[in-house]
N, C-alpha and C. Protein backbone atom coordinates (compact mmCIF):
# COMPACT_ATOMS: atom_id res chain seq x y z
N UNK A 1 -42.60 88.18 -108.88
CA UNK A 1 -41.72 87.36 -108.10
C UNK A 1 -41.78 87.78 -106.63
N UNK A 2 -41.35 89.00 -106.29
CA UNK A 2 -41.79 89.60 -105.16
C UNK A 2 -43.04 89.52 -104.38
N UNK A 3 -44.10 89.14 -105.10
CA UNK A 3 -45.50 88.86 -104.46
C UNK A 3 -45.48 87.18 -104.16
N UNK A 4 -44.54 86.78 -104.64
CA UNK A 4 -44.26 85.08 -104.47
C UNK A 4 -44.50 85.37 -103.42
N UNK A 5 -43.20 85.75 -103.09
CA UNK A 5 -41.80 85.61 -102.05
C UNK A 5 -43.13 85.80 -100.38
N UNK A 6 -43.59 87.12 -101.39
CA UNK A 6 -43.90 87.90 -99.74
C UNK A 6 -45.71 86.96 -99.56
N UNK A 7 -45.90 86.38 -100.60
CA UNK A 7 -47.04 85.11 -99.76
C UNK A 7 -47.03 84.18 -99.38
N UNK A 8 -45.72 83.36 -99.64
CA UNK A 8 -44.61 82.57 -99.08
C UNK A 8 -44.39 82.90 -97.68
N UNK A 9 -44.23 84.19 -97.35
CA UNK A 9 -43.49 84.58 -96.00
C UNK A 9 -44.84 84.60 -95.47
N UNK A 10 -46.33 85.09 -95.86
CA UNK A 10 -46.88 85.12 -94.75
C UNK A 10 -47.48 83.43 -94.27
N UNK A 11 -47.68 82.65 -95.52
CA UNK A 11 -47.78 81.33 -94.87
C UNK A 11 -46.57 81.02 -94.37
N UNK A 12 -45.81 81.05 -93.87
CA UNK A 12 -45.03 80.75 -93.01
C UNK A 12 -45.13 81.40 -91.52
N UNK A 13 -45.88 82.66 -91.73
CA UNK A 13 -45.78 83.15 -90.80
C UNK A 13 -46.96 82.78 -90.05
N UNK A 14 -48.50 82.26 -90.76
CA UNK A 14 -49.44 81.72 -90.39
C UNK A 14 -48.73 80.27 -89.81
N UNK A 15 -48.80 79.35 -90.67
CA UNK A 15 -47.82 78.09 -90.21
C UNK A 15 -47.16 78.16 -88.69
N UNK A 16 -46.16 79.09 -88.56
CA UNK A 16 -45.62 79.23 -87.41
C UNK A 16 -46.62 79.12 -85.91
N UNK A 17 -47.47 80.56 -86.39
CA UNK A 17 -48.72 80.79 -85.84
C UNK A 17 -49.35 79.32 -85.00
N UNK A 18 -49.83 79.10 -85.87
CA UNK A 18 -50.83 77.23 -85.91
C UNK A 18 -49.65 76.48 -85.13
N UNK A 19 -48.21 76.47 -85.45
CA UNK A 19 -47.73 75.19 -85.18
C UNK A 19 -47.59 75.86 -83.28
N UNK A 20 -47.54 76.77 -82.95
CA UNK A 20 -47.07 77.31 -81.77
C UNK A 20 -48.62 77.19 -80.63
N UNK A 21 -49.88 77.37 -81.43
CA UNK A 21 -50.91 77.18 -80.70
C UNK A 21 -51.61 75.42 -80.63
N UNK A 22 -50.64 74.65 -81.13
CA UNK A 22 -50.19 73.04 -81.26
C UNK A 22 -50.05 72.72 -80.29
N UNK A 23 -48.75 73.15 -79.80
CA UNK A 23 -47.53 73.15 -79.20
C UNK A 23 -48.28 73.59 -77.29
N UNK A 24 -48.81 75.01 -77.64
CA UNK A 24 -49.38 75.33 -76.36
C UNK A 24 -51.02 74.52 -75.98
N UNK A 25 -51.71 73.72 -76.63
CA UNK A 25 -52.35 72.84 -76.75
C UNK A 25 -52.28 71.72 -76.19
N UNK A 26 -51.23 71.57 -76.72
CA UNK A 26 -50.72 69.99 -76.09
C UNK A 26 -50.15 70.00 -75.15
N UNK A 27 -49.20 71.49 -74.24
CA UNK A 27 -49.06 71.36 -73.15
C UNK A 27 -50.52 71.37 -72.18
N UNK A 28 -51.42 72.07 -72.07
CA UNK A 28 -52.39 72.14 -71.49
C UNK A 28 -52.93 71.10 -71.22
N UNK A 29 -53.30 70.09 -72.23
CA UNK A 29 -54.11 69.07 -72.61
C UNK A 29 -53.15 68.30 -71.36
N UNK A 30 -51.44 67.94 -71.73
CA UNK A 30 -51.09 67.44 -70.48
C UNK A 30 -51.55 67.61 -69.38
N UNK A 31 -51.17 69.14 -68.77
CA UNK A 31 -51.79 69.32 -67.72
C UNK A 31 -53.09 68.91 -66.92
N UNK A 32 -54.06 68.94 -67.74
CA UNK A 32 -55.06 68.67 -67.44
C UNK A 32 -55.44 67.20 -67.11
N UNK A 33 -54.31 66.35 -67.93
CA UNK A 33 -54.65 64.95 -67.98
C UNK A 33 -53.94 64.74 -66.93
N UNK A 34 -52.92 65.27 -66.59
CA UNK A 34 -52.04 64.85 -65.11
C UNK A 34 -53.03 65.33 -63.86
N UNK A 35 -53.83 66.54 -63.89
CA UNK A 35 -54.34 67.00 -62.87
C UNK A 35 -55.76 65.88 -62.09
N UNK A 36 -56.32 65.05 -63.36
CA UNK A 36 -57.25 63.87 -63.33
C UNK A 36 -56.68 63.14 -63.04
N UNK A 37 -56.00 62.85 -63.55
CA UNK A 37 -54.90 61.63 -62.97
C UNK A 37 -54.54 61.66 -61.36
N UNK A 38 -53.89 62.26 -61.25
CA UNK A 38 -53.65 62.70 -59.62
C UNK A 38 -54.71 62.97 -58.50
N UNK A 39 -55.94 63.49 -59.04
CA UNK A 39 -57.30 63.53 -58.52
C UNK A 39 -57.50 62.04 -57.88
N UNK A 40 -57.40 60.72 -59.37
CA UNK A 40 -58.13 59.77 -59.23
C UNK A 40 -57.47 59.27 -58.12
N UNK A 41 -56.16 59.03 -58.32
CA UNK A 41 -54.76 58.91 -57.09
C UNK A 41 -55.28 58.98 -55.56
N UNK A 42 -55.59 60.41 -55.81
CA UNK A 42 -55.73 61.14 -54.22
C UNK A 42 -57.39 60.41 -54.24
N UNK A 43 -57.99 60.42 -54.72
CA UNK A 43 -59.26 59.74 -54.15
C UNK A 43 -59.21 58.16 -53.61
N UNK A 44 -58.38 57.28 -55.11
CA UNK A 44 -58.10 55.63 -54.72
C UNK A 44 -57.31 55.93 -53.49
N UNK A 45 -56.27 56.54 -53.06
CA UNK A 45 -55.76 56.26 -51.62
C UNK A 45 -56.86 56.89 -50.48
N UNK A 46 -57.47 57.47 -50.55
CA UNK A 46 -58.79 57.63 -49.27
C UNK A 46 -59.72 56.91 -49.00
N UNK A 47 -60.03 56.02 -50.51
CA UNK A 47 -60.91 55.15 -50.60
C UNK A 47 -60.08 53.64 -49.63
N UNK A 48 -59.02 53.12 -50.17
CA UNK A 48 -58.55 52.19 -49.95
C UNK A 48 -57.87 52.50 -48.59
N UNK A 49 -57.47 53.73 -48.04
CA UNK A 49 -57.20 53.40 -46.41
C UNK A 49 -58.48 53.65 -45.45
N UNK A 50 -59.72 53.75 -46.16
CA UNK A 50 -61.45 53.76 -45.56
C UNK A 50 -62.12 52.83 -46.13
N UNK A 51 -61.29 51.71 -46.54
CA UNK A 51 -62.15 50.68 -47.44
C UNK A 51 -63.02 49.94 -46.50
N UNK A 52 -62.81 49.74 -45.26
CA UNK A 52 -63.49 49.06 -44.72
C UNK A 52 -64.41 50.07 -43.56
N UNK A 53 -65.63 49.59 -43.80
CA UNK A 53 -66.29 51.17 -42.71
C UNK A 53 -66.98 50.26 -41.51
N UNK A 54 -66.22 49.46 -40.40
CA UNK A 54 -66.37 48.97 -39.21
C UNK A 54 -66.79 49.97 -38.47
N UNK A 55 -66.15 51.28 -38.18
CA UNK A 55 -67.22 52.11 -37.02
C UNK A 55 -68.21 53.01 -37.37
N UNK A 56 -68.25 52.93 -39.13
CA UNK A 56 -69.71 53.20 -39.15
C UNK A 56 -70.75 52.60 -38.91
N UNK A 57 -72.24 52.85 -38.41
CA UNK A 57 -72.91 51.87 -37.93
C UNK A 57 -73.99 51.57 -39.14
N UNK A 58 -74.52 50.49 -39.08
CA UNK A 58 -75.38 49.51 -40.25
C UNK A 58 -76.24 49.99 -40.36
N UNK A 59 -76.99 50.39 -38.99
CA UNK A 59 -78.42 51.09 -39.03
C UNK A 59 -78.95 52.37 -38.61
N UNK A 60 -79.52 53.31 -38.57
CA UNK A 60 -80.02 54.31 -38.21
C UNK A 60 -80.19 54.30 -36.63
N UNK A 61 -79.76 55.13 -36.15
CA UNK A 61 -80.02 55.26 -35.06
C UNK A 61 -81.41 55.74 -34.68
N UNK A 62 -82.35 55.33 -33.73
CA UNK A 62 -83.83 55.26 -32.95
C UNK A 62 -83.22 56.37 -31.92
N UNK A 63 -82.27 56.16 -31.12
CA UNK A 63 -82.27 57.35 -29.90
C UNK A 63 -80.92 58.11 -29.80
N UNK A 64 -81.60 58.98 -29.20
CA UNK A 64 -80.81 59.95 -29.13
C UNK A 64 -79.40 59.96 -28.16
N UNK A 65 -79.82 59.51 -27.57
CA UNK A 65 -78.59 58.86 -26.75
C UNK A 65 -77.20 58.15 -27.28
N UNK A 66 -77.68 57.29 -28.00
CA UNK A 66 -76.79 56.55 -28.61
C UNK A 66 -76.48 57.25 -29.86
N UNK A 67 -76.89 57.90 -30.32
CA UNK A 67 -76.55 59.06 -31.68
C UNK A 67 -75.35 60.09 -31.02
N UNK A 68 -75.49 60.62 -29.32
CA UNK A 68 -74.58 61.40 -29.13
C UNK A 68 -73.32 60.80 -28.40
N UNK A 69 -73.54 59.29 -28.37
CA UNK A 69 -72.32 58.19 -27.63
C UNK A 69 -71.48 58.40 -28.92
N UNK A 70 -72.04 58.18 -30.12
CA UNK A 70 -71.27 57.73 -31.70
C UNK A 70 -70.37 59.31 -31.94
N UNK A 71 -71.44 60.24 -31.57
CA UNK A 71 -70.79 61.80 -31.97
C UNK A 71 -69.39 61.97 -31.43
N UNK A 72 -70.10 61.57 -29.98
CA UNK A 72 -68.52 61.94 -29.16
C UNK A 72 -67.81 60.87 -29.44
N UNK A 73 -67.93 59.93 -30.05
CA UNK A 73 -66.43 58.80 -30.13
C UNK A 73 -65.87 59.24 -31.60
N UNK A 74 -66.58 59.26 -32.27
CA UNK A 74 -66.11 60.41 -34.09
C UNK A 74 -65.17 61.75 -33.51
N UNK A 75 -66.01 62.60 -32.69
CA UNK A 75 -64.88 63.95 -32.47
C UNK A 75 -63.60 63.41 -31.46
N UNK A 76 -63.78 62.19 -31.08
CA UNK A 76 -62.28 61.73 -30.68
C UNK A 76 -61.40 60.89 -31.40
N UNK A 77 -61.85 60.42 -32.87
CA UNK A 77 -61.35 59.32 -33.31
C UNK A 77 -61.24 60.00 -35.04
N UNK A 78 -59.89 60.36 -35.65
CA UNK A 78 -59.92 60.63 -37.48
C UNK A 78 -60.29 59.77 -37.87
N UNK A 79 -60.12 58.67 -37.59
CA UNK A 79 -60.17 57.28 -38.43
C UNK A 79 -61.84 57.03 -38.86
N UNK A 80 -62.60 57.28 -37.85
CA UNK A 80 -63.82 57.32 -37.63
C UNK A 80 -64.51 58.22 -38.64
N UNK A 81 -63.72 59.75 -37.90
CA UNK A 81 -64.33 61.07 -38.93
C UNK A 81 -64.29 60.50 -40.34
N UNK A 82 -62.95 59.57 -41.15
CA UNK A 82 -62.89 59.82 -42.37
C UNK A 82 -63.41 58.68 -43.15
N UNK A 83 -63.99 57.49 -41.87
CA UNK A 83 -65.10 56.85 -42.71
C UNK A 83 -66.16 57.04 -42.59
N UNK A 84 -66.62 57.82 -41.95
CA UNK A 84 -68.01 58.80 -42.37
C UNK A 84 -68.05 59.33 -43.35
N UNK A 85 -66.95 60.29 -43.37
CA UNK A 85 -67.13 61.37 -44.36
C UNK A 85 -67.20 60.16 -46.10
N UNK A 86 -66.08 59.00 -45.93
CA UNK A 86 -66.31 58.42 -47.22
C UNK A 86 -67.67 58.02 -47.30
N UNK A 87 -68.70 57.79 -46.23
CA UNK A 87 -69.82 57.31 -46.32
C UNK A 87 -70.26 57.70 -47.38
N UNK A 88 -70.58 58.92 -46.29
CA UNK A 88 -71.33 60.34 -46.82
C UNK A 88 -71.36 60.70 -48.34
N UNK A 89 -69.63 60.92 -48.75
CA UNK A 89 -69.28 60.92 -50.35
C UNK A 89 -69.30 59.79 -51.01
N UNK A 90 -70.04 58.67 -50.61
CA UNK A 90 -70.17 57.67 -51.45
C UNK A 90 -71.82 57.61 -51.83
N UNK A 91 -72.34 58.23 -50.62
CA UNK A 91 -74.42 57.43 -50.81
C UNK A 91 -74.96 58.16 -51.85
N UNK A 92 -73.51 59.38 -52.31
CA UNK A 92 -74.62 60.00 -54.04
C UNK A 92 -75.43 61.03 -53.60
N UNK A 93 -75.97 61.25 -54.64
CA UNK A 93 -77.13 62.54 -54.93
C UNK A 93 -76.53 62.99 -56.28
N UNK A 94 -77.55 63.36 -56.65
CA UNK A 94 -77.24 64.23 -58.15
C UNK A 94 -77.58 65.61 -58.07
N UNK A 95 -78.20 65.63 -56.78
CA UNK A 95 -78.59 67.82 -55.93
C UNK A 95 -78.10 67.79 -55.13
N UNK A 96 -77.25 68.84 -54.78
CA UNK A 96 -76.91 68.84 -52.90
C UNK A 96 -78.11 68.53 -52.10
N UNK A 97 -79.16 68.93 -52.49
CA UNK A 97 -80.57 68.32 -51.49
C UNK A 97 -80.71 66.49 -51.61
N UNK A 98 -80.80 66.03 -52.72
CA UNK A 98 -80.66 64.52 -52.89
C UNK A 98 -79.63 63.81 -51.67
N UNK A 99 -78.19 64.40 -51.74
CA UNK A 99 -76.97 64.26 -50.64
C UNK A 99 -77.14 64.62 -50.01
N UNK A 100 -77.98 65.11 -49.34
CA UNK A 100 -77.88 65.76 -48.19
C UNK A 100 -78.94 64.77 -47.51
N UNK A 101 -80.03 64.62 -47.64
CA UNK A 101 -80.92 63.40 -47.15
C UNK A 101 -80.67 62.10 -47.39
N UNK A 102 -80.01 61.70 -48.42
CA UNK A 102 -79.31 60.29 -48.13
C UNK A 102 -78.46 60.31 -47.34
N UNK A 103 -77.58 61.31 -46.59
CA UNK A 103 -76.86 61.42 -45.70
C UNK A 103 -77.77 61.26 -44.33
N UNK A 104 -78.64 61.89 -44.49
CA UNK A 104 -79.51 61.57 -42.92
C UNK A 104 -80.00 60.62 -43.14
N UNK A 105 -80.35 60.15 -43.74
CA UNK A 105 -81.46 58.88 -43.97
C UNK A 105 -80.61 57.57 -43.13
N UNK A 106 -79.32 57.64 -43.83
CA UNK A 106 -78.26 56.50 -43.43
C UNK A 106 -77.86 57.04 -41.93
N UNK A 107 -78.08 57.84 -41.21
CA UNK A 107 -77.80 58.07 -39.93
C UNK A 107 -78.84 58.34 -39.01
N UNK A 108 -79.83 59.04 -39.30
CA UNK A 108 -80.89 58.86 -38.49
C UNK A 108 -82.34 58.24 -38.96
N UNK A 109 -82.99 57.26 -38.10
CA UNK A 109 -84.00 57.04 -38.36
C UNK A 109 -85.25 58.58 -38.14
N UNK A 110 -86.46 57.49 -38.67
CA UNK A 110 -87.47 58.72 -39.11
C UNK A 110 -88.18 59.10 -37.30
N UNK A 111 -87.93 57.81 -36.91
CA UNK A 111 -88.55 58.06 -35.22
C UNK A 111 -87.64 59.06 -34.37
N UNK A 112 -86.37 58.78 -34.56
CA UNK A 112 -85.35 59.83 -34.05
C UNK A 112 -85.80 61.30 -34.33
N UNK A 113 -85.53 61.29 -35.81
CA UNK A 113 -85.73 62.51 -36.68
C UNK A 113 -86.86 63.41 -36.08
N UNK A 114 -88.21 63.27 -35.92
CA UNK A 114 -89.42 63.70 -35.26
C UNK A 114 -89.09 64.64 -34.24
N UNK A 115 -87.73 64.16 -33.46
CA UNK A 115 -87.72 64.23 -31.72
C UNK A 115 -86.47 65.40 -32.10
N UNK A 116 -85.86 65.63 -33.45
CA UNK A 116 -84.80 66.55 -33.32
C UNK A 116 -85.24 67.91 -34.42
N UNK A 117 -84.33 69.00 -34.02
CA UNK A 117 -84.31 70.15 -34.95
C UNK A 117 -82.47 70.26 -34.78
N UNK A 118 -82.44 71.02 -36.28
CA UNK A 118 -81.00 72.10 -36.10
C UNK A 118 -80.77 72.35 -35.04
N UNK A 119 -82.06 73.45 -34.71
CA UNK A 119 -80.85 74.39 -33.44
C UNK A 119 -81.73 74.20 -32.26
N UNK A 120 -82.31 72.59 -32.09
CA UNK A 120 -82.89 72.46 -30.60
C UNK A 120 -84.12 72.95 -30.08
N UNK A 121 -85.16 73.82 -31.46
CA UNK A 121 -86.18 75.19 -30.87
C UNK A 121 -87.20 74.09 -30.60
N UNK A 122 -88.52 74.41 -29.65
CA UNK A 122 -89.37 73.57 -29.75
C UNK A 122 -89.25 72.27 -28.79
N UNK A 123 -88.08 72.68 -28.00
CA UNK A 123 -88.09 71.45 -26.84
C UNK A 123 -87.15 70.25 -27.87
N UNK A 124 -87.09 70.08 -29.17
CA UNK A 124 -86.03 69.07 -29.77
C UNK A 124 -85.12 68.78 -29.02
N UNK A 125 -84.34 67.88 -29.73
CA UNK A 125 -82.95 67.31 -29.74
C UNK A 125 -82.04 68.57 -30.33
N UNK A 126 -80.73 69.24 -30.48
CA UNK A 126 -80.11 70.12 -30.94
C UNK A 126 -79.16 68.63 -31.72
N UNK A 127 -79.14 68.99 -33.16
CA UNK A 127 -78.25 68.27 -34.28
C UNK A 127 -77.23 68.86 -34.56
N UNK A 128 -77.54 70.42 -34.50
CA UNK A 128 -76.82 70.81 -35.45
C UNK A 128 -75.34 71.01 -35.33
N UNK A 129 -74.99 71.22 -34.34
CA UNK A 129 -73.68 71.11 -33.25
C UNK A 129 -72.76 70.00 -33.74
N UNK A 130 -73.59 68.57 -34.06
CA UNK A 130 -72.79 67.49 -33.85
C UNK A 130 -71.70 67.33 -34.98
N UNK A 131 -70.68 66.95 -34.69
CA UNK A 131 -69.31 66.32 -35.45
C UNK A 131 -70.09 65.52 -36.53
N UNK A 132 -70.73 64.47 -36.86
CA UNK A 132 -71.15 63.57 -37.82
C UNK A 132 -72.09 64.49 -38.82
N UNK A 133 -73.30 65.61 -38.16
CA UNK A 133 -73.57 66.31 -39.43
C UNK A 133 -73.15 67.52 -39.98
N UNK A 134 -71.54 68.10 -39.09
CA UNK A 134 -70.44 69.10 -39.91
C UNK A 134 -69.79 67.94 -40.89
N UNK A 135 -69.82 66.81 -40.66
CA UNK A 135 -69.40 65.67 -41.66
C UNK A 135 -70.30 65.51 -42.73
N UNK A 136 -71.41 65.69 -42.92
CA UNK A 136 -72.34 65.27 -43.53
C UNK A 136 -72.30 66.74 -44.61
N UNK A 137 -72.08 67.91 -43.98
CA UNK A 137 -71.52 69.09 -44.56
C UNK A 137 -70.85 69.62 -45.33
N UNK A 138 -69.67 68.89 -45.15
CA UNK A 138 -68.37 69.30 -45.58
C UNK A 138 -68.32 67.51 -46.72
N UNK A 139 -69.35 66.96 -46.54
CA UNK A 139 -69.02 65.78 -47.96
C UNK A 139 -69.96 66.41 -49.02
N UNK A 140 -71.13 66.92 -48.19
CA UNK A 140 -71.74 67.62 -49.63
C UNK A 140 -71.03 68.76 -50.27
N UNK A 141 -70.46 69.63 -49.66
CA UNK A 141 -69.75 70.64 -50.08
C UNK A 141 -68.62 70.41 -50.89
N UNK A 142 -68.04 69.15 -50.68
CA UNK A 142 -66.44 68.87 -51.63
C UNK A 142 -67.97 68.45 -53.10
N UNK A 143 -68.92 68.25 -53.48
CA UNK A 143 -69.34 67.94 -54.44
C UNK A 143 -70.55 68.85 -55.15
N UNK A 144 -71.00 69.94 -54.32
CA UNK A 144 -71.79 70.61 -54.77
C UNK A 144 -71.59 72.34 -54.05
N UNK A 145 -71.95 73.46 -54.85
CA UNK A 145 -71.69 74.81 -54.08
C UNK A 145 -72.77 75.07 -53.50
N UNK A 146 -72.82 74.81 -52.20
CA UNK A 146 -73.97 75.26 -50.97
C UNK A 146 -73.32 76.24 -49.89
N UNK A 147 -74.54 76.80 -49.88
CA UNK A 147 -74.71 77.80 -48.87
C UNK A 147 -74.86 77.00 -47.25
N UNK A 148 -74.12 77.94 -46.48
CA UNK A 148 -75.22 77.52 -45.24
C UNK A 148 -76.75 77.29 -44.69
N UNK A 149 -77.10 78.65 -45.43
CA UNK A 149 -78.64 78.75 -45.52
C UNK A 149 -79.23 77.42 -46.27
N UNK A 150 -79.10 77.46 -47.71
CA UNK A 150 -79.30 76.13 -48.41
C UNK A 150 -79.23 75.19 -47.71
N UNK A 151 -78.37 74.64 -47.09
CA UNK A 151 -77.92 73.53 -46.05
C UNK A 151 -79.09 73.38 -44.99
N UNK A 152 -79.36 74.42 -44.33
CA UNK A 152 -79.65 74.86 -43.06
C UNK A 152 -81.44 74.03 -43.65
N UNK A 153 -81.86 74.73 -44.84
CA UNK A 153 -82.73 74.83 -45.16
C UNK A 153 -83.52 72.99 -45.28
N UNK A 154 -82.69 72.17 -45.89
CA UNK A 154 -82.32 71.16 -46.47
C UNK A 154 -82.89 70.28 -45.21
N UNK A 155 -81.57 70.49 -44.30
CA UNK A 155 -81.48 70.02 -42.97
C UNK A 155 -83.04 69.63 -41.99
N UNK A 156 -83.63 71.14 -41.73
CA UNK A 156 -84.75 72.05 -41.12
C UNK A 156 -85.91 70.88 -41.78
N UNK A 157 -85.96 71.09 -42.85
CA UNK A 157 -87.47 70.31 -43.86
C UNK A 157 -87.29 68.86 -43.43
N UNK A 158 -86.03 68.39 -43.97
CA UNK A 158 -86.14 66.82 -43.54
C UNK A 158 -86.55 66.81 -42.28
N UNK A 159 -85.82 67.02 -41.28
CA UNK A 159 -86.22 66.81 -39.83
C UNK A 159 -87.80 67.17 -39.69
N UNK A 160 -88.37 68.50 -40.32
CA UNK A 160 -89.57 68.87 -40.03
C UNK A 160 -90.75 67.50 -40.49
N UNK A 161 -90.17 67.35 -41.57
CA UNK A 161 -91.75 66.04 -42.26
C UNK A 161 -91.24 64.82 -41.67
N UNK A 162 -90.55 64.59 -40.56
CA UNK A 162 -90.04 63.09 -40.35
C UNK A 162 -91.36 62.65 -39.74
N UNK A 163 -92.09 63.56 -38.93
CA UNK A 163 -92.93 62.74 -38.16
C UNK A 163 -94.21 62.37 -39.43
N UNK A 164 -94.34 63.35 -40.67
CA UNK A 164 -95.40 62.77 -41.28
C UNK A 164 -94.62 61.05 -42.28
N UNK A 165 -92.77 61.08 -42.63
CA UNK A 165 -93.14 59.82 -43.04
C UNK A 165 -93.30 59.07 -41.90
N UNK A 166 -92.93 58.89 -40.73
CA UNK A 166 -92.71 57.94 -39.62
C UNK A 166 -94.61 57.94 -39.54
N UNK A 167 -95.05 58.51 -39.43
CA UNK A 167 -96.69 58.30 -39.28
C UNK A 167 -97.26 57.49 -40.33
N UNK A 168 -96.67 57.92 -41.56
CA UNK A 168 -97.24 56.94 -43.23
C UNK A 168 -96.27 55.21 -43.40
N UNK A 169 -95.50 55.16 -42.29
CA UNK A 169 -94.21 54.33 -42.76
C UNK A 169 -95.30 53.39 -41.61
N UNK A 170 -95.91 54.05 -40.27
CA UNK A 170 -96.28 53.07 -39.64
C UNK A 170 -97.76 52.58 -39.91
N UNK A 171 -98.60 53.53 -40.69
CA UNK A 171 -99.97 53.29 -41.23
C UNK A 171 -99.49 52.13 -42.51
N UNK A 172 -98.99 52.09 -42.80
CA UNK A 172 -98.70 50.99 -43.97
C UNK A 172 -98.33 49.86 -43.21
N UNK A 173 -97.33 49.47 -42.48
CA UNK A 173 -97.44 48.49 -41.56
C UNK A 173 -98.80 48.19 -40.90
N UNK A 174 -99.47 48.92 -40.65
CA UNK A 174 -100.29 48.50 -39.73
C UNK A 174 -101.40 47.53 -40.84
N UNK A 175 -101.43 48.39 -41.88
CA UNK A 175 -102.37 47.56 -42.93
C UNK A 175 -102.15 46.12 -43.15
């Protein structure tokens, strides 16, 4: 009778066990579903007060000039900064390298590109300074863990082969 009793008590005491790691289960599981939830929230309201991207521009910029008219009207304008940045976090990549060149691609053309570096060496254009590609930065970074270097690296190559596609982009035309 006594051996009932006392295997009785420990399924109960298992039971308890189970019903309590239920219990702390299903709080979590909340949590987690509120924390997505609120994510999607905070994203639909950034999306929908940047729904419309008027001072971003349609096409790639050719000169340099007018690439640093746009810079300086972005480092004077949020409204500006934060429909870039939705650009930016919208054109994708599935690598921070993928995002990171669809980000230039949509802002500088390949003829521009040729004429610039990062950090200006070589007689270039200096990019790296500008407000639109610390934007281009900080959208890959809310979606992938990069380094500066990585970045830097990313940055450096595209700009470096622009003049061989701009050379293959215009040999095909010419054909």
């Amino acid at each position: 009778m006594q051996e009932q009793s006392s295997e009785n008590g420990d399924i109960e005491a298992k039971l308890d066990i189970i019903i309590k790691q239920n219990v702390e289960n299903r709080i979590i599981l909340e949590r987690i579903i509120n924390h997505f939830t609120n994510e999607r929230l905070n994203r639909n309201s950034v999306l929908e007060t940047t729904n419309t991207f008027e001072t971003v521009p349609a096409d790639q910029f050719v000169k340099f000039k007018s690439l640093l008219q746009y810079d300086k009207m972005i480092s004077e304008n949020q409204t500006m900064q934060n429909q870039l940045a939705t650009v930016f976090s919208m054109s994708g990549g599935t690598t921070s390298k993928e995002a990171i060149v669809r980000g230039l691609k949509r802002l500088i053309s390949d003829k521009l590109a040729r004429k610039c570096s990062l950090l200006g060496r070589k007689g270039n254009y200096e990019i790296g300074k500008m407000r639109c590609i610390a934007l281009l930065k900080a959208a890959v970074r809310k979606r992938f863990h990069l380094t500066d270097k990585e970045y830097e690296v990313v940055v450096s190559n595209w700009l470096r082969q622009a003049n061989l596609r701009y050379n293959r982009q215009n040999k095909e035309t010419a054909d």
